[in-house]
Protein backbone atom coordinates (compact mmCIF):
# COMPACT_ATOMS: atom_id res chain seq x y z
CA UNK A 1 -13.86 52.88 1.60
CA UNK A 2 -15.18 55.60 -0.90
CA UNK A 3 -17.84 56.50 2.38
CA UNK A 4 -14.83 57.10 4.22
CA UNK A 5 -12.99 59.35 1.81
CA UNK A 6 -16.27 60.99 1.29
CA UNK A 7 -16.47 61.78 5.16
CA UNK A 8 -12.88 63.01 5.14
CA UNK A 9 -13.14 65.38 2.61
CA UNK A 10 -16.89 66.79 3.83
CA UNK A 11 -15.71 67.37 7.38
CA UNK A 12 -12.35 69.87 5.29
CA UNK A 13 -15.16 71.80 3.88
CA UNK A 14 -16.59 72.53 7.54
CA UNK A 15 -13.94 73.12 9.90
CA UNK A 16 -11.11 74.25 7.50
CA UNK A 17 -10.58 77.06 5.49
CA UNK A 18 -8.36 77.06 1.60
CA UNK A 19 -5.17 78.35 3.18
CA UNK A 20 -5.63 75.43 5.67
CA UNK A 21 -6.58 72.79 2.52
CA UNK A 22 -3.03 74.13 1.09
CA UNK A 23 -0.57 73.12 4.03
CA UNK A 24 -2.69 70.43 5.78
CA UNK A 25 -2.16 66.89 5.31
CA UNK A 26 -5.04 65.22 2.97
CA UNK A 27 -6.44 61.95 5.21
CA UNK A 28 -8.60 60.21 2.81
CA UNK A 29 -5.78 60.15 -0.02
CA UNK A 30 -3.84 58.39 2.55
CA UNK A 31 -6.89 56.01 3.31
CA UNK A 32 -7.26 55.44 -0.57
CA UNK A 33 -3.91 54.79 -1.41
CA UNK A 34 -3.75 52.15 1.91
CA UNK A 35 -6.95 50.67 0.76
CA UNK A 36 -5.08 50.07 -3.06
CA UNK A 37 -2.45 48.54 -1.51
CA UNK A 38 -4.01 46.09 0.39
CA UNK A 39 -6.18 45.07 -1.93
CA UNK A 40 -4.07 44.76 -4.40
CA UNK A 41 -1.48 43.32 -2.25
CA UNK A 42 -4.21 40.16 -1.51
CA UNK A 43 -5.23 39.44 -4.86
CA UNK A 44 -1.49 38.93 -5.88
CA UNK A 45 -0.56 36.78 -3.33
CA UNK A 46 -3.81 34.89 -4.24
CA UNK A 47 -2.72 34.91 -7.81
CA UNK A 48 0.65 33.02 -5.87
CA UNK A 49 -1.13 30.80 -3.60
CA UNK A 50 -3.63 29.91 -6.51
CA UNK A 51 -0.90 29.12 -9.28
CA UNK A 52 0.99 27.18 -6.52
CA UNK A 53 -2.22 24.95 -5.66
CA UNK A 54 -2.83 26.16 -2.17
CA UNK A 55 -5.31 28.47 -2.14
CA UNK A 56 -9.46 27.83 -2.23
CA UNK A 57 -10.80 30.71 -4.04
CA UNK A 58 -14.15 29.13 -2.58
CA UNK A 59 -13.42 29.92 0.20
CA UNK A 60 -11.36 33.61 -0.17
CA UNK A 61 -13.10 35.67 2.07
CA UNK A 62 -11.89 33.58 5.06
CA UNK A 63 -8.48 33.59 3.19
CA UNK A 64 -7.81 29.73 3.95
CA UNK A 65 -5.31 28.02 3.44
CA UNK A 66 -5.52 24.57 1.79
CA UNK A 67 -3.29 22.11 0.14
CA UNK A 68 -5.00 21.77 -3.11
CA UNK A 69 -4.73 18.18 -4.93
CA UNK A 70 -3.70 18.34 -8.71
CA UNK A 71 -6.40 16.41 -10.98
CA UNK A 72 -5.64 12.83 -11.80
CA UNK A 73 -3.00 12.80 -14.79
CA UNK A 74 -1.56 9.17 -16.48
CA UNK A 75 0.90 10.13 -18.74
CA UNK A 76 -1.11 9.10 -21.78
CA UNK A 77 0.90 11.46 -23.69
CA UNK A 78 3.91 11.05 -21.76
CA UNK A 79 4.22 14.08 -20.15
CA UNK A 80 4.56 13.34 -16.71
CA UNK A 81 7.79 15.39 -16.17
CA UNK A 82 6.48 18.82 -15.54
CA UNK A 83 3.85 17.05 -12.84
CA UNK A 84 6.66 15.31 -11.46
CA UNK A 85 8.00 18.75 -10.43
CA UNK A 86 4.56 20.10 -9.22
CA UNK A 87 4.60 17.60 -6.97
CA UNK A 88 8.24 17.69 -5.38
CA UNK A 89 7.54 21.32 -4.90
CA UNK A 90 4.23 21.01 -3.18
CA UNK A 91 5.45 18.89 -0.64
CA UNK A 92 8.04 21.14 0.11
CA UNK A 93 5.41 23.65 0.54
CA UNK A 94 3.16 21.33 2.68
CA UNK A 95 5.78 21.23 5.24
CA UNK A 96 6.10 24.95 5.51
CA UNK A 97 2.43 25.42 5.41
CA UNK A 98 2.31 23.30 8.13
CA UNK A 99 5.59 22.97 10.87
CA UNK A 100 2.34 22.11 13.45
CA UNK A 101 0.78 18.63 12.13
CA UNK A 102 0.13 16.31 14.83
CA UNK A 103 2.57 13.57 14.85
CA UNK A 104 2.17 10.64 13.35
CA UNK A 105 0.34 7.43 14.76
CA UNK A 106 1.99 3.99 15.81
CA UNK A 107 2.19 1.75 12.77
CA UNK A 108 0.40 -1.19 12.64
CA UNK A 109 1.85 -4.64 14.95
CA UNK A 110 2.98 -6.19 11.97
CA UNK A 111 5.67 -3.79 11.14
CA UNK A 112 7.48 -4.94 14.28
CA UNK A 113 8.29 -8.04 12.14
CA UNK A 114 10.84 -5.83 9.67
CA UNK A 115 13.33 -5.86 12.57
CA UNK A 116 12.90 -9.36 12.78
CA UNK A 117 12.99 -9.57 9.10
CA UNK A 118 16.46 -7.48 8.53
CA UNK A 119 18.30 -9.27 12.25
CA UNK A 120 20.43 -11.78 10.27
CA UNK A 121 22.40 -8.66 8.67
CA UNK A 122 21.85 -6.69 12.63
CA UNK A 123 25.61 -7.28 13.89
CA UNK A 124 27.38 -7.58 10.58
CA UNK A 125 25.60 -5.35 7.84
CA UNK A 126 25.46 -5.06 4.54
CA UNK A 127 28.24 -5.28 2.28
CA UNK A 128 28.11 -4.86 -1.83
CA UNK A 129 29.32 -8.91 -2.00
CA UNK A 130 26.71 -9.42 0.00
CA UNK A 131 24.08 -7.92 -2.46
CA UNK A 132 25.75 -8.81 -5.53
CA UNK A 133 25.64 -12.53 -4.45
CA UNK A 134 21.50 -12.68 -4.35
CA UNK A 135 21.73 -11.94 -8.15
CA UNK A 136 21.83 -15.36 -9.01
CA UNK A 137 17.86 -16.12 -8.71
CA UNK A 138 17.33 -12.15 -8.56
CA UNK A 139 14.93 -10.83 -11.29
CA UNK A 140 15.97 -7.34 -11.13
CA UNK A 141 18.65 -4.88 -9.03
CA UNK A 142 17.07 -1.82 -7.64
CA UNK A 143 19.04 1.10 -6.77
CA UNK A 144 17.65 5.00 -5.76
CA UNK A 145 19.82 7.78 -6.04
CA UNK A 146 19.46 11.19 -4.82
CA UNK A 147 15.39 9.97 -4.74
CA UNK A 148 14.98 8.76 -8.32
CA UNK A 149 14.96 4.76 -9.44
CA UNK A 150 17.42 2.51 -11.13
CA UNK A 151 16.92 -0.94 -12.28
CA UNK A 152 19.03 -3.50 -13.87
CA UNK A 153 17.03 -6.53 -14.90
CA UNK A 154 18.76 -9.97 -14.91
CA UNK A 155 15.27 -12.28 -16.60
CA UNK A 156 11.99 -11.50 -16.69
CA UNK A 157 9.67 -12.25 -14.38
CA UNK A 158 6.29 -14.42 -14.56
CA UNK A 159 3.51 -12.16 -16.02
CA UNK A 160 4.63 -8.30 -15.32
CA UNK A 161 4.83 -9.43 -11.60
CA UNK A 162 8.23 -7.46 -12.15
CA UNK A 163 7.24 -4.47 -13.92
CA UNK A 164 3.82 -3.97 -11.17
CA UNK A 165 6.64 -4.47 -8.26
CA UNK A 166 8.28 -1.45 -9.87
CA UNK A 167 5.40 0.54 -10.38
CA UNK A 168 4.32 0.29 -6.61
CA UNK A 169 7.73 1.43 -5.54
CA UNK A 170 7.58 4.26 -7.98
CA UNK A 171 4.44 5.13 -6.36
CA UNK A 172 6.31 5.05 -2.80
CA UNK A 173 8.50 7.43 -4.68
CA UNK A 174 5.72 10.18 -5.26
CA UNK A 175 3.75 9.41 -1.97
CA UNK A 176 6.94 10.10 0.48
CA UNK A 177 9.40 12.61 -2.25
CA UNK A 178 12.94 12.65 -1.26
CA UNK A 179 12.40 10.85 2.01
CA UNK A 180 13.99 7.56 1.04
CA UNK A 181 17.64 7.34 1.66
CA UNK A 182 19.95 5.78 -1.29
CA UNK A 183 19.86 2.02 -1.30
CA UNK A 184 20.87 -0.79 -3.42
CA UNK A 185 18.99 -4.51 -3.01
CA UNK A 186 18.01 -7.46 -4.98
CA UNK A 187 14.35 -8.87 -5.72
CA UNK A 188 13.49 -12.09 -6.91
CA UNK A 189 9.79 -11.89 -8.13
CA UNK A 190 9.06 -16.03 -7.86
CA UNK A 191 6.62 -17.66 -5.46
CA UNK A 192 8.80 -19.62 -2.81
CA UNK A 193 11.86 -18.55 -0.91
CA UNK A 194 15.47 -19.38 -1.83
CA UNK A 195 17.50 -18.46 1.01
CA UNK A 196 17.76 -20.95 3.36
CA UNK A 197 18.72 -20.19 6.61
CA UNK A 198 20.65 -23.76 7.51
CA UNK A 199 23.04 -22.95 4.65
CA UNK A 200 24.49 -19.89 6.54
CA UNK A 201 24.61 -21.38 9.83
CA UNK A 202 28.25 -22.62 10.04
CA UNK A 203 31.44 -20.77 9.65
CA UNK A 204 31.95 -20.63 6.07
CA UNK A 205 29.23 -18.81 3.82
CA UNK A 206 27.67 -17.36 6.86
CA UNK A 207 27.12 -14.06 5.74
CA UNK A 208 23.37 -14.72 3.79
CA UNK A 209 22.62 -12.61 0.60
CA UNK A 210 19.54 -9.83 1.35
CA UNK A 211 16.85 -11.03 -0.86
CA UNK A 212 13.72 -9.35 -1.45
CA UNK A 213 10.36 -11.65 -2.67
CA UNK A 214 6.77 -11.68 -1.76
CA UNK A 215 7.09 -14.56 1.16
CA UNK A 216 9.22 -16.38 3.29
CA UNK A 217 8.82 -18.96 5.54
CA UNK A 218 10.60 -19.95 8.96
CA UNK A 219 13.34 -21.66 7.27
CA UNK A 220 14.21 -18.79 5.10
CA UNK A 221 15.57 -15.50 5.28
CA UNK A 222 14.23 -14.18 2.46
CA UNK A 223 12.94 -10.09 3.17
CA UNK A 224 9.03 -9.98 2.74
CA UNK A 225 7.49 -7.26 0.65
CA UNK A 226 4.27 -6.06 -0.54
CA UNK A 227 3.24 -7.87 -4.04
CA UNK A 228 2.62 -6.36 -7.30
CA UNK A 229 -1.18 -7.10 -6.57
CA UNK A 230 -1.52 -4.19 -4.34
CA UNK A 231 -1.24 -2.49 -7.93
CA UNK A 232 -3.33 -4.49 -10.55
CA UNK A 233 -2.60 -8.08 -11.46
CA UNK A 234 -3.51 -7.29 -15.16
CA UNK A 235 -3.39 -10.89 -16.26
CA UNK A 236 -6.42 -12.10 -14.12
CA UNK A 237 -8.54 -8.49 -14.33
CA UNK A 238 -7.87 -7.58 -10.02
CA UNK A 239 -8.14 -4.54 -9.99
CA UNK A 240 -5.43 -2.58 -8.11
CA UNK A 241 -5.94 -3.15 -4.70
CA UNK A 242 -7.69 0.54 -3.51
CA UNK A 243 -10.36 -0.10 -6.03
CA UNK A 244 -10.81 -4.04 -5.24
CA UNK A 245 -11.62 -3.28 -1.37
CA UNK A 246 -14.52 -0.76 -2.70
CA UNK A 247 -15.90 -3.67 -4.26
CA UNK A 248 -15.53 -6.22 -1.78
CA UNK A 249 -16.76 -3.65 0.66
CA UNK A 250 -20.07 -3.12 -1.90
CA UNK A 251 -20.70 -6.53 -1.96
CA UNK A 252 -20.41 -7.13 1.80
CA UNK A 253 -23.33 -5.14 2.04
CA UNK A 254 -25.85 -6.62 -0.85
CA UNK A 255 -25.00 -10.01 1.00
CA UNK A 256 -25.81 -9.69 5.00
CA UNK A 257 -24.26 -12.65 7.16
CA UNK A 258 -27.35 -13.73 8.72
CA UNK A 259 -28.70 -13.99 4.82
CA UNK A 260 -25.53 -16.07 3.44
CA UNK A 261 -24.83 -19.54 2.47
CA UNK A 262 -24.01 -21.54 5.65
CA UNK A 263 -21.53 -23.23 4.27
CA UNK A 264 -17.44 -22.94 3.13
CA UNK A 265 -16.83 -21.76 -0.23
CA UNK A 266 -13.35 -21.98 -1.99
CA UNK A 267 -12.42 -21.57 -5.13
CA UNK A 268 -9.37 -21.68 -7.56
CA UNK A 269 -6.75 -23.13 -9.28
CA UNK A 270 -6.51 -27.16 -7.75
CA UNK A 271 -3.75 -27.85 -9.78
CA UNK A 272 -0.47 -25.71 -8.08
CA UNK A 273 0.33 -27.78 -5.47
CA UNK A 274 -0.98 -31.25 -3.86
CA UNK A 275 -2.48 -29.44 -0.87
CA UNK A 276 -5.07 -28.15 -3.00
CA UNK A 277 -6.00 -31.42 -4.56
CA UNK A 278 -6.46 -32.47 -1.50
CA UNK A 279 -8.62 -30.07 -0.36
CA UNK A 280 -10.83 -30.90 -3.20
CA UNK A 281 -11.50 -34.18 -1.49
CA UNK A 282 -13.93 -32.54 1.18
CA UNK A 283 -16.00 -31.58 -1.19
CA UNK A 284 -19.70 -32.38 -1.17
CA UNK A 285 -20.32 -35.42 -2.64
CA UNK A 286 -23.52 -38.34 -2.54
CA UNK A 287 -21.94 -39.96 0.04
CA UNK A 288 -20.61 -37.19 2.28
CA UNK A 289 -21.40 -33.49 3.43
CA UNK A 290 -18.15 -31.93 4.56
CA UNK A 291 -20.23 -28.91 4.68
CA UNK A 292 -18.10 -27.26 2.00
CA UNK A 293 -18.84 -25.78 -1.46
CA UNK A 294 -16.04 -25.95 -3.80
CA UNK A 295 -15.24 -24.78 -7.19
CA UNK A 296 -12.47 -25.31 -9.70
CA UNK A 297 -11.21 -21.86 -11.35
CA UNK A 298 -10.42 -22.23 -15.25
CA UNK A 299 -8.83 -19.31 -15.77
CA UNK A 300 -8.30 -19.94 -19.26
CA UNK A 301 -11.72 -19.82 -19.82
CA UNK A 302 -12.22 -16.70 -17.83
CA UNK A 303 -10.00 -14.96 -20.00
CA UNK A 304 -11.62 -15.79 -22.91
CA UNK A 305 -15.02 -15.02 -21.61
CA UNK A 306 -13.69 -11.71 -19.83
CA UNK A 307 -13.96 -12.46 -16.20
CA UNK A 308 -17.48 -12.34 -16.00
CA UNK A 309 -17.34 -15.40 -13.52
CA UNK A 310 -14.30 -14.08 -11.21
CA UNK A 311 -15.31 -10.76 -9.67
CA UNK A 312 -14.20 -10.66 -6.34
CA UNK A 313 -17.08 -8.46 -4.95
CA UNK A 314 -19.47 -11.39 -5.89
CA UNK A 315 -17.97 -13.92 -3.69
CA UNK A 316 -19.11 -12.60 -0.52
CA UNK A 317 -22.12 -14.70 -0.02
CA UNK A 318 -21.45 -17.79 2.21
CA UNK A 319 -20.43 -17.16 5.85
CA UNK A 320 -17.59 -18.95 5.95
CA UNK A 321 -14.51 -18.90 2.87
CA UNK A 322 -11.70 -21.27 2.66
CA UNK A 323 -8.08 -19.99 2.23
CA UNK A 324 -5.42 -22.15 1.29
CA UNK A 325 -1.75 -21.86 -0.35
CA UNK A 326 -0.58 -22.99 -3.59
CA UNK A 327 2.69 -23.04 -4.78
CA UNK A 328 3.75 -20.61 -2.06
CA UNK A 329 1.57 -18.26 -0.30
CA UNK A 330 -1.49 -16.84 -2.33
CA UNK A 331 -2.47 -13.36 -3.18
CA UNK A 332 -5.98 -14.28 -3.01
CA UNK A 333 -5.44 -13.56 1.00
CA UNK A 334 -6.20 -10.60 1.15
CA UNK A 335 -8.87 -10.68 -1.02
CA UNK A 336 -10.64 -13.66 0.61
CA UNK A 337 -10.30 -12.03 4.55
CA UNK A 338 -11.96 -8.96 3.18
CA UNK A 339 -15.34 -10.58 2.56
CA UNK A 340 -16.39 -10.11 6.33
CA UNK A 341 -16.93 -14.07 6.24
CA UNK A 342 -15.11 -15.96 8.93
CA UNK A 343 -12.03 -17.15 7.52
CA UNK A 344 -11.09 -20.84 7.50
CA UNK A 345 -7.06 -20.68 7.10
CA UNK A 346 -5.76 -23.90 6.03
CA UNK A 347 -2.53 -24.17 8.20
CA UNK A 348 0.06 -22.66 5.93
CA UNK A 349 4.01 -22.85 5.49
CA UNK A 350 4.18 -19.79 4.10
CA UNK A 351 3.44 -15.83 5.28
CA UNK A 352 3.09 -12.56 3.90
CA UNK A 353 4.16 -9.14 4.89
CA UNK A 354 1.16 -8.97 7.07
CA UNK A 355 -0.80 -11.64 8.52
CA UNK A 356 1.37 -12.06 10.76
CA UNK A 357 -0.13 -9.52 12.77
CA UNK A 358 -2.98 -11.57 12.77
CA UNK A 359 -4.53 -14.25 15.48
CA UNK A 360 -6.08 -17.63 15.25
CA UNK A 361 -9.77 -17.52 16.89
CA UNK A 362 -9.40 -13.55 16.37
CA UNK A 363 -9.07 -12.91 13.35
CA UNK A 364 -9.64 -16.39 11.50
CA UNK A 365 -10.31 -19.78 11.89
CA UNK A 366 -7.63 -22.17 11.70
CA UNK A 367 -7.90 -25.48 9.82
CA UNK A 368 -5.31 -28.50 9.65
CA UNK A 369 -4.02 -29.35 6.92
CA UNK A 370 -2.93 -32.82 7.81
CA UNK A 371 -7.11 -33.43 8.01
CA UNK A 372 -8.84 -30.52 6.14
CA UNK A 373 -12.21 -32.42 5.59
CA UNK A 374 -13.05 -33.20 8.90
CA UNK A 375 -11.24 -29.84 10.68
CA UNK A 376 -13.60 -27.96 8.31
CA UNK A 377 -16.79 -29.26 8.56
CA UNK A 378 -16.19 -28.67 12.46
CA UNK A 379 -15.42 -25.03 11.53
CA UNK A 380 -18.56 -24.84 10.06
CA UNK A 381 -20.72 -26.85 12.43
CA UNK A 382 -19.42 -24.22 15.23
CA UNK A 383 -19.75 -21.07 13.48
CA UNK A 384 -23.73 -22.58 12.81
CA UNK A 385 -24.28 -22.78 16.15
CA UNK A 386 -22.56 -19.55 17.65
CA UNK A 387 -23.70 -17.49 15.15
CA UNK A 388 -22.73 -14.40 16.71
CA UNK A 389 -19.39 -15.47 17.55
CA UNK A 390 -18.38 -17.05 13.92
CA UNK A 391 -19.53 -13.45 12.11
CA UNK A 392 -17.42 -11.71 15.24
CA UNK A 393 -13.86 -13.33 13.90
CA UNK A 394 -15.13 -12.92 9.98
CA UNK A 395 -16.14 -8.95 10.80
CA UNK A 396 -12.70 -8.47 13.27
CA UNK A 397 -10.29 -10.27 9.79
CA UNK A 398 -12.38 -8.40 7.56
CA UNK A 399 -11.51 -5.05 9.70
CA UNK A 400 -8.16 -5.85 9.88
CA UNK A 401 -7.51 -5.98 6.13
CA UNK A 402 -9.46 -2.82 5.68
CA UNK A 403 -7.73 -0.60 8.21
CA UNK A 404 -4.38 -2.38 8.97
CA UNK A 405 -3.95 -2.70 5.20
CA UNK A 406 -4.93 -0.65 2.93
CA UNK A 407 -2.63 0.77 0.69
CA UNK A 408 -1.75 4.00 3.67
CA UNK A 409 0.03 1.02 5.46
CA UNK A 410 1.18 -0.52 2.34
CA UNK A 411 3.46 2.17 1.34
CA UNK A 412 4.24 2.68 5.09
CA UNK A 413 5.23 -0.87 4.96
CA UNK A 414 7.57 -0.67 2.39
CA UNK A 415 9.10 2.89 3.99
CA UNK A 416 10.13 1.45 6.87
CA UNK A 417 11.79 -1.68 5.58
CA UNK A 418 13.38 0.16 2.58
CA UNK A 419 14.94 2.48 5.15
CA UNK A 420 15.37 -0.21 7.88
CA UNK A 421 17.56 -1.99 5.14
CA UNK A 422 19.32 1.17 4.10
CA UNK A 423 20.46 2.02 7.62
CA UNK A 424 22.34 -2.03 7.08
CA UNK A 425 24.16 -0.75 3.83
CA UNK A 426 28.00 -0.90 4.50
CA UNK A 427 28.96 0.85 1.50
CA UNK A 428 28.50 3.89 -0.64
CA UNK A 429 25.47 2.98 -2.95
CA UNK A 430 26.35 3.97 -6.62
CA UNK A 431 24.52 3.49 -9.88
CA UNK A 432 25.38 0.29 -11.81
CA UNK A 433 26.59 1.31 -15.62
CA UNK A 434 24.01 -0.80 -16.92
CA UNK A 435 21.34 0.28 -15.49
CA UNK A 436 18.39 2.42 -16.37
CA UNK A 437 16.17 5.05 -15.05
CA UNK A 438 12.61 3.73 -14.56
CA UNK A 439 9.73 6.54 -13.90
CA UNK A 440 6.38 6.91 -14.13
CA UNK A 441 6.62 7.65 -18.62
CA UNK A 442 9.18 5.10 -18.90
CA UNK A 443 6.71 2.00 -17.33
CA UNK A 444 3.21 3.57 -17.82
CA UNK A 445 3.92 4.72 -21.87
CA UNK A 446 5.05 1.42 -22.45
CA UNK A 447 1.85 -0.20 -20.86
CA UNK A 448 -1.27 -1.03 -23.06
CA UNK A 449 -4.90 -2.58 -22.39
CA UNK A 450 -5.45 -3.66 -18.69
CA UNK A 451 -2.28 -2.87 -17.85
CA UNK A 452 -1.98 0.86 -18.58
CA UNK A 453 -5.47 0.82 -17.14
CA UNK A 454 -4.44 -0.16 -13.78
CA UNK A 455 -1.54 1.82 -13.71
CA UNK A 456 -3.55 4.58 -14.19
CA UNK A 457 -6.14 3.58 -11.49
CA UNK A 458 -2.98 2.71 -8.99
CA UNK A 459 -1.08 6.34 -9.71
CA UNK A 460 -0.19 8.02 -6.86
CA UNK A 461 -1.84 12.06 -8.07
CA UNK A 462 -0.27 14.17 -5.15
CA UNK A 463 2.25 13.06 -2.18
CA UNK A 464 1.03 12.32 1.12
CA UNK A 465 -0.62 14.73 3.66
CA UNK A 466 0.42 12.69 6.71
CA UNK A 467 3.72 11.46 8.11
CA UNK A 468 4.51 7.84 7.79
CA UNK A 469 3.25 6.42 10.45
CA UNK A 470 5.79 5.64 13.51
CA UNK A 471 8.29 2.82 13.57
CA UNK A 472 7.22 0.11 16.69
CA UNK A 473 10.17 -1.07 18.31
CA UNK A 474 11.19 -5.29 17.46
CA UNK A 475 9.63 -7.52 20.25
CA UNK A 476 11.90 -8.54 23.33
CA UNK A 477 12.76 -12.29 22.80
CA UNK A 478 9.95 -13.56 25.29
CA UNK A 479 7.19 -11.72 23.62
CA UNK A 480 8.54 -13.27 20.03
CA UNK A 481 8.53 -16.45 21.13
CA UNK A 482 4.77 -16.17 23.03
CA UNK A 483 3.76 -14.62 19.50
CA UNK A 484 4.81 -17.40 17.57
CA UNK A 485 3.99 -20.32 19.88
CA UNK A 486 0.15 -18.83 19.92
CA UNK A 487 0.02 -18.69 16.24
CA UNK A 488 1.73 -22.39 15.98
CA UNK A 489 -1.15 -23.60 18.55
């Protein structure tokens, strides 16, 4: 720039004379002033850009253009408000920045289940009776409003299965701001379903309550939704559930399968329900070799001796691992399917949110449960003598977990039902008189030890950069009932 004004004015002193100087027009005051202004013009829209998160000072000489995530803040000092706001506005700002993302990917199969999961209220929807009349096993009542969360709590819950079930949808709150339409639904936090489906078949009572719990089975209608695992179960030190698959992950790679135990590990609490005792029974013994190696879990003693003995990410060293229900379905699922071992899944009553996306022979190895020892030393007789085959279905389940759910899908899982469900709602969803505002200070401030740890670690820092993935249409009745007769077989 100063070359150029230099130029300017030496090529005045050549070819003009001072009466010219006088009346002509000065060019390189023009330049300098134009070369002020943009410069200065740049460096305060950086300023802007900076102070709104968006620009990479990094990179400023390209001048690009980057959503910019806020550093990691728990509200340790409660202060989570003024965050809260940051990140509102930011995603406001994303979706300026950006009007051309590509669209969003089809969700996962699974998700075609929340149709099938919400049909019993299809024809009639949702009235306020209908909600108010699944408060009588219901742990809490969850309302949003306007995008912020309202709970009225009826008891308490075991643990802080409750409180962790809040905190997740909290979390659903700051990964997709203001796109959740007002609702108003019941959750029951206990193991096994309530609402049973013959009691609402005839012409009186037929309108069921919606209630939300962690399982159902295919005599219920209870509403299926991610458990409080996904976000720390504080009680037994697993970690929430982004920080659990790094460790599984790690230790599926200290243990290869060609160097594991050839042999079907279990273990866990025997005690919850007589399908596990039984299951004990096919274990290795003087007088038989079910080909099984199975341990009792005192979690008592683990507590006192701080978990040294329960990592999950050292459990991934036999080829094959056992799962099996307890008093209802059992979070330790997700954790066992992860270890890239072939899965032996005991024939269960019960189901989750997700497996039932997943295939026998595909993605695990089904067992019977009306003659574990001998359906399980089969298991593991094949899978020693098609080697490649049995660490096929134990890689494809372990793949499944990783990609089809982690905790992207999770909180795409729980978008699409909570707005499935709140396109059902026949009435004009208000806030109950007694209830309270729940938010990230009000839950985390509270917390202490474990607890506030892993609400820390689970804290959702910035919303998402991606659309929720898109809604797959329900199945046609013929494809349902192919789906569910290969799964029964």
């Amino acid at each position: 720039t100063i070359r150029l004004v230099h130029q300017g004015v030496e090529g005045m002193k050549t070819n003009n004379n001072d009466e010219q100087r006088k009346t002509l027009p000065f060019p390189g005051k023009y330049i300098l002033k134009s070369t002020v202004f943009i410069v200065a013009s740049l460096f305060i829209s950086a300023a802007l850009l900076g102070f709104l998160g968006y620009l990479n000072f990094n990179a400023f000489a390209g001048f690009k253009l980057i959503p910019k995530r806020f550093k990691p803040r728990f509200p340790y000092q409660c202060d989570v408000q003024d965050q809260t706001h940051q990140i509102l506005f930011s995603q406001n700002l994303i979706s300026r920045l950006h009007p051309n993302r590509s669209q969003p990917s089809s969700c996962p199969s699974y998700f075609r289940w929340i149709h099938e999961d919400l049909r019993p209220w299809k024809e009639t929807g949702i009235t306020r009776d209908m909600v108010e009349k699944a408060s009588k096993t219901a742990h809490f009542r969850l309302v949003i409003h306007h995008g912020k969360a309202y709970v009225k709590r009826y008891r308490k819950s075991i643990q802080t299965r409750d409180d962790f079930t809040l905190w997740g949808i909290l979390q659903l709150l700051r990964w997709y701001p203001g796109r959740l339409p007002d609702l108003d639904l019941m959750f029951d936090a206990d193991d096994r379903p309530v609402v049973r489906s013959d009691d609402y078949t005839g012409q009186q009572n037929k309108d069921p309550p919606p209630l939300f719990r962690y399982c159902s089975d295919d005599a219920s209608l209870d509403i299926v939704f991610p458990d409080w695992s996904f976000w720390g179960w504080a009680e037994v030190n697993i970690k929430p559930w982004g920080k659990s698959l790094e460790a599984i992950q790690e230790g599926n790679n200290i243990t290869q399968w060609k160097d594991r135990v050839a042999y079907a590990y279990w273990r866990g609490n025997p005690y919850l329900d007589p399908t596990r005792g039984d299951l004990l029974k096919c274990n290795v013994s003087e007088n038989e070799e079910w080909n099984t190696r199975l341990y009792v879990q005192d979690w008592d003693k683990e507590t006192k001796e701080g978990f040294k003995n329960s990592n999950l990410e050292n459990q991934c060293t036999h080829r094959y691992k056992i799962y099996i229900e307890g008093w209802a379905w059992s979070v330790s699922e997700k954790y066992i399917m992860a270890c890239d071992s072939m899965t032996l899944y005991v024939k269960p009553r019960f189901y989750d949110f997700y497996i039932r996306g997943m295939m026998p022979l595909q993605h695990y190895w089904p067992i019977r449960d009306d003659s574990k020892c001998t359906s399980l030393k089969f298991a593991v007789h094949w899978g020693n003598t098609h080697v490649d085959k049995a660490r096929e279905i134990g890689e494809l389940g372990s793949r499944f977990i990783r990609e089809e759910v982690n905790m992207k899908y999770v909180y795409d899982y729980m978008f699409h039902l909570l707005n499935e469900y709140a396109k059902l709602l026949k009435f004009k969803v208000k806030i109950p008189s007694d209830a309270e505002e729940i938010t990230p200070e009000s839950l985390g401030c509270a917390a202490t030890e474990r607890w506030r740890d892993f609400m820390a670690e689970s804290m959702v820092m910035s919303p998402s950069e991606e659309f929720p993935c898109e809604m797959v249409p329900p199945y046609d009745r013929l494809a349902l009932k192919e789906v569910i007769e290969r799964k029964a077989n």
